[in-house]
PDB file of N, CA and C in Angstrom:
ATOM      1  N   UNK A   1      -1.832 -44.185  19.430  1.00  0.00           N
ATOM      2  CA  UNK A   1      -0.507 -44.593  19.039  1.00  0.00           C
ATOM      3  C   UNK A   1       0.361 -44.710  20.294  1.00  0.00           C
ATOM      4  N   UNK A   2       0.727 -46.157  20.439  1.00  0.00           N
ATOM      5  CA  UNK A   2       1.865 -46.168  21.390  1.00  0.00           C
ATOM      6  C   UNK A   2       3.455 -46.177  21.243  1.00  0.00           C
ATOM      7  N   UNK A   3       4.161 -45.198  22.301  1.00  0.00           N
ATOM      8  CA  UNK A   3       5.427 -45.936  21.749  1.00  0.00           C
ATOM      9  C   UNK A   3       5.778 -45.700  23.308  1.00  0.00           C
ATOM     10  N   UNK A   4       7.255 -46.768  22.880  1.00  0.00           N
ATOM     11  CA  UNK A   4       7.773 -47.742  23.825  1.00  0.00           C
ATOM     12  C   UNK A   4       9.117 -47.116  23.808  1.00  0.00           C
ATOM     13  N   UNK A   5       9.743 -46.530  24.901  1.00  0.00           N
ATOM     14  CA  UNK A   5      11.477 -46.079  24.706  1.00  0.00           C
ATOM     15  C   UNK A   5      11.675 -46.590  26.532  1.00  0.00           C
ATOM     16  N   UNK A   6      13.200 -47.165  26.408  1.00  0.00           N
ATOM     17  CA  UNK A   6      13.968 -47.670  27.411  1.00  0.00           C
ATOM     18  C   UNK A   6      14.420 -46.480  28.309  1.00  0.00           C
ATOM     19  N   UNK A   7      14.149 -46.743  29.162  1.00  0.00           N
ATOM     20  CA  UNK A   7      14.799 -45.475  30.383  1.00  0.00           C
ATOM     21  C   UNK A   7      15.826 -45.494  29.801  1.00  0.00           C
ATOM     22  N   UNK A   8      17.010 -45.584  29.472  1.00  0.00           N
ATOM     23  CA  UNK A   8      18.547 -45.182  28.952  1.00  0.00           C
ATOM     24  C   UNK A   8      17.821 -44.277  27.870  1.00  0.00           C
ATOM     25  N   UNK A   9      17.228 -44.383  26.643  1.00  0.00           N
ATOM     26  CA  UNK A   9      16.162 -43.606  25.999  1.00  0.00           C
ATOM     27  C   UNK A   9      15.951 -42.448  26.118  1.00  0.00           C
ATOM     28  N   UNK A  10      14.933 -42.591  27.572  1.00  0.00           N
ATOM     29  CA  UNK A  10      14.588 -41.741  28.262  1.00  0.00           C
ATOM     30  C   UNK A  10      15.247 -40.333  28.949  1.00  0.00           C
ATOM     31  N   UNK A  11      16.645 -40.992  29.495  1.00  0.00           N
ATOM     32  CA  UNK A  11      17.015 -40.354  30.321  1.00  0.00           C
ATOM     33  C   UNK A  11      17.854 -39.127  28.817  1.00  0.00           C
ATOM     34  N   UNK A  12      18.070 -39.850  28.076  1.00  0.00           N
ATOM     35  CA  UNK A  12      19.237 -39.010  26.462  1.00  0.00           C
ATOM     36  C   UNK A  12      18.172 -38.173  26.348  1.00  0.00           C
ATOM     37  N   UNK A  13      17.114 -38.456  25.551  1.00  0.00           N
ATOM     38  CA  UNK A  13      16.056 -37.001  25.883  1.00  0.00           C
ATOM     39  C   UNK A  13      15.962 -36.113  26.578  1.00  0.00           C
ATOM     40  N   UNK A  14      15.920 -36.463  27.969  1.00  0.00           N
ATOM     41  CA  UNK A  14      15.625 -35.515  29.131  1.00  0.00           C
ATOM     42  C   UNK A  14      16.764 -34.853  28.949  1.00  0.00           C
ATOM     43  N   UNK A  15      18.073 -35.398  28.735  1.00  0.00           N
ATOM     44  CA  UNK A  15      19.593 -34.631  28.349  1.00  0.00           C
ATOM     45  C   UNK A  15      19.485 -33.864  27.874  1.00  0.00           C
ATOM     46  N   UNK A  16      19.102 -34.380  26.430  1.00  0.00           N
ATOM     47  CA  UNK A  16      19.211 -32.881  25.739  1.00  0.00           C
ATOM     48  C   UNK A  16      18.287 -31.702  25.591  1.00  0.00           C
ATOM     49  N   UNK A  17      17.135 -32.474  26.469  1.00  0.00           N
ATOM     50  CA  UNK A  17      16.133 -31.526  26.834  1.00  0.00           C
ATOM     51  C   UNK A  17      16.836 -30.009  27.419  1.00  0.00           C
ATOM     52  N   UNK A  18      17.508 -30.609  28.782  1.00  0.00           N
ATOM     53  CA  UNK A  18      17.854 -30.379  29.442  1.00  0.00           C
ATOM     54  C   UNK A  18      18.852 -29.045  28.971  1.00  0.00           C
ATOM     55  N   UNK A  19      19.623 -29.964  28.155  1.00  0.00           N
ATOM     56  CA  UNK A  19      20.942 -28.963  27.275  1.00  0.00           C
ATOM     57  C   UNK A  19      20.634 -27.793  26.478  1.00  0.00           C
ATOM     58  N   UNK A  20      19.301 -28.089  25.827  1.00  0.00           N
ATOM     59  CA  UNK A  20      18.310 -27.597  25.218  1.00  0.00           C
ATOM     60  C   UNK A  20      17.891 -25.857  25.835  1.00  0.00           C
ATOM     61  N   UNK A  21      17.572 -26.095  27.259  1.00  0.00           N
ATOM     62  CA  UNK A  21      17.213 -25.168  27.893  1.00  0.00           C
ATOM     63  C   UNK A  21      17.766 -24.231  28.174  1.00  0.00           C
ATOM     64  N   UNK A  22      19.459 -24.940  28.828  1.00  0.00           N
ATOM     65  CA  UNK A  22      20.347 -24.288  29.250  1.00  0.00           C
ATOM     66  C   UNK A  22      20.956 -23.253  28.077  1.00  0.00           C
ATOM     67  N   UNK A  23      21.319 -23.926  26.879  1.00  0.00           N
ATOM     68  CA  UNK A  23      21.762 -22.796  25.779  1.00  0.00           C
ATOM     69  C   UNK A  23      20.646 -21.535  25.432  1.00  0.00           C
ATOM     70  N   UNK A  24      19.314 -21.942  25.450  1.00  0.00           N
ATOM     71  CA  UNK A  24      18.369 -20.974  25.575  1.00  0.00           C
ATOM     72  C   UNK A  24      18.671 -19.947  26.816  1.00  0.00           C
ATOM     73  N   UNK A  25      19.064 -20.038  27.180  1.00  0.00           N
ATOM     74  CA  UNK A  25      19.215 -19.291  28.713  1.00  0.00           C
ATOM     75  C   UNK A  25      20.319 -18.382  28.194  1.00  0.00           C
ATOM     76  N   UNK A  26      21.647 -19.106  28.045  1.00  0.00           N
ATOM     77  CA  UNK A  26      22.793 -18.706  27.586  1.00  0.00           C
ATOM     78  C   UNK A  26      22.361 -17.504  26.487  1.00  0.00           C
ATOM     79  N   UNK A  27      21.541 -18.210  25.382  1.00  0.00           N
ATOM     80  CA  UNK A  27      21.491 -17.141  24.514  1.00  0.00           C
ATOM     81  C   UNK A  27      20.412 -16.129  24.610  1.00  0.00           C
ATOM     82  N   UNK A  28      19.681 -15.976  25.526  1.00  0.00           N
ATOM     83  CA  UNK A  28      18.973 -15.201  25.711  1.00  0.00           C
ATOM     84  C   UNK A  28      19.864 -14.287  26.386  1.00  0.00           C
ATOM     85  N   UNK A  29      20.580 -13.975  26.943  1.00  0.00           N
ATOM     86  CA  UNK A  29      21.609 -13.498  28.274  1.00  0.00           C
ATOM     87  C   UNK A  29      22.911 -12.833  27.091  1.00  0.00           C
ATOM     88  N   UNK A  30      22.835 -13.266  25.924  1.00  0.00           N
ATOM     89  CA  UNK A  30      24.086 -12.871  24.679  1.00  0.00           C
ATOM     90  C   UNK A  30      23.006 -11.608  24.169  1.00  0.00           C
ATOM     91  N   UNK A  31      21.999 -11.964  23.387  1.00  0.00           N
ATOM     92  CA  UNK A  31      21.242 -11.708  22.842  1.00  0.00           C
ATOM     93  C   UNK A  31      20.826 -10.654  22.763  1.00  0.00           C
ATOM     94  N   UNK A  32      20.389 -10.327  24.320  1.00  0.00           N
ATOM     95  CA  UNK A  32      19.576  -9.447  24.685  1.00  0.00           C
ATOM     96  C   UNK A  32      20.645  -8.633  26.274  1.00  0.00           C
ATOM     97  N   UNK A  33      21.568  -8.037  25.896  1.00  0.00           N
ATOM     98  CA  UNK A  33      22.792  -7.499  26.946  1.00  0.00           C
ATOM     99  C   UNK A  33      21.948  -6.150  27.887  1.00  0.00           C
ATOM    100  N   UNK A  34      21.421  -5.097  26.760  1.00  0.00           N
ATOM    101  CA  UNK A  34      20.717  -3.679  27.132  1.00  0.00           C
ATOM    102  C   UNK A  34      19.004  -4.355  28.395  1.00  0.00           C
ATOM    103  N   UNK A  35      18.752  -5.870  28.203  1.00  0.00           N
ATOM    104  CA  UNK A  35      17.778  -5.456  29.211  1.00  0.00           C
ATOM    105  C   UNK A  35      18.728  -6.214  30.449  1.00  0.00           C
ATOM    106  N   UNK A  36      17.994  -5.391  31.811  1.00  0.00           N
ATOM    107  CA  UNK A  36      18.517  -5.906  32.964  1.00  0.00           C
ATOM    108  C   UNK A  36      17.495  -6.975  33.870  1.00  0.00           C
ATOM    109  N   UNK A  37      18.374  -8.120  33.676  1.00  0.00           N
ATOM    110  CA  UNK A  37      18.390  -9.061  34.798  1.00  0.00           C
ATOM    111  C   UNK A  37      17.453  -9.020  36.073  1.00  0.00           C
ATOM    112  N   UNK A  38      16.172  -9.680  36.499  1.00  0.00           N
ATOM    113  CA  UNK A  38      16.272  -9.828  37.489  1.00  0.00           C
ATOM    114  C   UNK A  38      16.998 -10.233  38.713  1.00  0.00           C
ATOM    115  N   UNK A  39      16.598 -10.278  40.103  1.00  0.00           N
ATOM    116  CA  UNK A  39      17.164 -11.200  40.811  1.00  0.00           C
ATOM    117  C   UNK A  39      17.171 -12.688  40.293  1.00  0.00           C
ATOM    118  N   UNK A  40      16.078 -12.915  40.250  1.00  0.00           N
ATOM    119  CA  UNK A  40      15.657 -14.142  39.633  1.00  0.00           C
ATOM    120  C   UNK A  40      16.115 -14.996  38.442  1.00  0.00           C
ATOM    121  N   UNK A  41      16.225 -14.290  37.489  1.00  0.00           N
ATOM    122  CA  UNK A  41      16.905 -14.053  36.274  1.00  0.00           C
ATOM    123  C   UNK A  41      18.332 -14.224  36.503  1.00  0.00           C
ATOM    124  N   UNK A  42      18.727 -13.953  37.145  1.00  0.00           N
ATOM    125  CA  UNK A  42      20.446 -13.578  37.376  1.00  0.00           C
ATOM    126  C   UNK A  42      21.170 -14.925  38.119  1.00  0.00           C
ATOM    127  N   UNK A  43      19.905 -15.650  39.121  1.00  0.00           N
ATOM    128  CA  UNK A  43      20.075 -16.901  39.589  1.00  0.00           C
ATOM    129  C   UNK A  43      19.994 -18.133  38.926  1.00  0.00           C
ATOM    130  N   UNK A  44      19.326 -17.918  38.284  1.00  0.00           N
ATOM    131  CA  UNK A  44      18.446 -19.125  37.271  1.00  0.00           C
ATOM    132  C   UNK A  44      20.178 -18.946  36.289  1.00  0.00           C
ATOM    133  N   UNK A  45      20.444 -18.095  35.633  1.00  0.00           N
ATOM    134  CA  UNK A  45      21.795 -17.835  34.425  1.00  0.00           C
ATOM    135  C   UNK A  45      22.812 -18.494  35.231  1.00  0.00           C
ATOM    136  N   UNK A  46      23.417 -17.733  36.220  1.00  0.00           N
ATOM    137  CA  UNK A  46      23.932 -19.046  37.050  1.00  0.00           C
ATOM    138  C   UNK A  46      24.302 -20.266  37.345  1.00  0.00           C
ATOM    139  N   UNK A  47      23.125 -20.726  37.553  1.00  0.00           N
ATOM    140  CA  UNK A  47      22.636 -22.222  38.111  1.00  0.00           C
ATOM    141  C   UNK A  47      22.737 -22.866  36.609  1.00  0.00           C
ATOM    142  N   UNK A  48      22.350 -22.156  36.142  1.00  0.00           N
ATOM    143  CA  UNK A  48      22.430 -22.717  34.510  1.00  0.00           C
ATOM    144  C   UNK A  48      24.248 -22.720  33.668  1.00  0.00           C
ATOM    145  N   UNK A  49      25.185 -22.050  34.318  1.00  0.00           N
ATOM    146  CA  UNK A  49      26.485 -21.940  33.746  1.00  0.00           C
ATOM    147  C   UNK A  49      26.757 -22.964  34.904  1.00  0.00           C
ATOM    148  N   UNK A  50      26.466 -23.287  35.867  1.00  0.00           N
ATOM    149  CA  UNK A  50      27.012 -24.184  36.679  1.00  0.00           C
ATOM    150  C   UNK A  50      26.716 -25.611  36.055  1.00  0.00           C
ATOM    151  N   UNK A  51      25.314 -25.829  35.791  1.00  0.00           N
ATOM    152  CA  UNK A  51      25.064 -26.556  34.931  1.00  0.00           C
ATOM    153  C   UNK A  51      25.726 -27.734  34.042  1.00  0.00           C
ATOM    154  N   UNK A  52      25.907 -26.370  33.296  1.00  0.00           N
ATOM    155  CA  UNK A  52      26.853 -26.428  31.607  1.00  0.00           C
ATOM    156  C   UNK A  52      28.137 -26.959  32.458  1.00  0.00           C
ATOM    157  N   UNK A  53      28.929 -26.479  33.218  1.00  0.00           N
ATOM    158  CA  UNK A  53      30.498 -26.737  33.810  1.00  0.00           C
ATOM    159  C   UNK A  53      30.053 -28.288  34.709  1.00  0.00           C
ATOM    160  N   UNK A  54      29.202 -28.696  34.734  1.00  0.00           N
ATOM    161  CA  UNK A  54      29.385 -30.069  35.578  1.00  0.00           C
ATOM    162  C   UNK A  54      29.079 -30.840  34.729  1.00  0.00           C
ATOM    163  N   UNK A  55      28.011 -30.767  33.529  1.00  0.00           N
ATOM    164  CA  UNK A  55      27.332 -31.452  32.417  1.00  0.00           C
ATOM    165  C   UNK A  55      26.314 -32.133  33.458  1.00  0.00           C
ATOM    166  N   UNK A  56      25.723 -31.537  33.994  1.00  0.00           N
ATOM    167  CA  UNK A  56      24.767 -32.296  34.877  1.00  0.00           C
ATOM    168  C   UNK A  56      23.290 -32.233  34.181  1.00  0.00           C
ATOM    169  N   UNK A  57      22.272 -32.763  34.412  1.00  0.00           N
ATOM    170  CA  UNK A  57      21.182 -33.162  33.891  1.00  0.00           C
ATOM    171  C   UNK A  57      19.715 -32.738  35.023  1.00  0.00           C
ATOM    172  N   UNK A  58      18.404 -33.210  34.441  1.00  0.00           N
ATOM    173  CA  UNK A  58      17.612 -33.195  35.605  1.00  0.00           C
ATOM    174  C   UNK A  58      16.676 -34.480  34.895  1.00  0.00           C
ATOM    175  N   UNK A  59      16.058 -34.447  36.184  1.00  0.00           N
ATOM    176  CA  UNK A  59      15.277 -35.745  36.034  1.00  0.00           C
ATOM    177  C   UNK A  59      13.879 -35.597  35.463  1.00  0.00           C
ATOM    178  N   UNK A  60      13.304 -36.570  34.967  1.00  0.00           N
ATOM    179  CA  UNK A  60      11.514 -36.532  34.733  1.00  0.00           C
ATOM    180  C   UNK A  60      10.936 -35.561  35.750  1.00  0.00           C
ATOM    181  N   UNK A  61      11.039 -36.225  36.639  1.00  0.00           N
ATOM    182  CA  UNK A  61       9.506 -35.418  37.594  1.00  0.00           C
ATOM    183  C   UNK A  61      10.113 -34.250  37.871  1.00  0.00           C
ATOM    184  N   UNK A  62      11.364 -33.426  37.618  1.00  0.00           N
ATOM    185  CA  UNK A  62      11.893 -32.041  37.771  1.00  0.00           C
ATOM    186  C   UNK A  62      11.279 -31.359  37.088  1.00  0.00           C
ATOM    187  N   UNK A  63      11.892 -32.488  35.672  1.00  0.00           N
ATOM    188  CA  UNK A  63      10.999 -31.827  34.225  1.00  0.00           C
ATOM    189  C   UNK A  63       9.990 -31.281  34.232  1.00  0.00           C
ATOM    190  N   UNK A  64       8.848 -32.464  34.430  1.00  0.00           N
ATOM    191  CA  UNK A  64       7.126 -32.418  34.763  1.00  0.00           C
ATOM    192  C   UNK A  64       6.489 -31.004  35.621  1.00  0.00           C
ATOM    193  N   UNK A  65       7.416 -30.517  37.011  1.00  0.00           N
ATOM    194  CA  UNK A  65       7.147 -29.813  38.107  1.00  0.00           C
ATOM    195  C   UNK A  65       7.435 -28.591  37.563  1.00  0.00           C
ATOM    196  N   UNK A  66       8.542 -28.624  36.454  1.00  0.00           N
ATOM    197  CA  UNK A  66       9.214 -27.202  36.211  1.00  0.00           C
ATOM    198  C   UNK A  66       8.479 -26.813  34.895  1.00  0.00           C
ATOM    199  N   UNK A  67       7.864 -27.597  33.885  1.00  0.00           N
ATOM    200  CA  UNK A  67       7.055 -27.275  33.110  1.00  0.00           C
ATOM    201  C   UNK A  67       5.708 -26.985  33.418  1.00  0.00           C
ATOM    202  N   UNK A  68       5.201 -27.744  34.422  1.00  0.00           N
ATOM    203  CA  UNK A  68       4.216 -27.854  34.764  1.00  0.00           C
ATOM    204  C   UNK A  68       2.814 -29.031  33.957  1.00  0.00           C
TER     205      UNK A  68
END
């Protein structure tokens, strides 16, 4: 089965992919207050509220690299 979507398409997916992730983050970080944060953890929440405040996005091959 093939299907066919227009990069403009493309890119609204990856959006809300994207948006997708970030509220996961958010609510994991509400959710769960009593466990503590990595370093790592604490950067990533961050980068992710910075995120949310620019409405910025990421691209395919970010996607691809960061999912693996």
């Amino acid at each position: 089965m093939d299907v066919t979507v227009t990069e403009s398409q493309l890119k609204l997916v990856l959006h809300k992919l994207d948006a997708v992730r970030i509220e996961l983050l958010r609510l994991r970080a509400i959710l769960l207050p009593e466990e503590e944060l990595s370093q790592k953890e604490k950067k990533e929440l961050e980068k992710a509220r910075k995120e949310i405040a620019e409405g910025s996005s990421t691209n395919l091959d970010e996607l691809i690299k960061e999912l693996g």
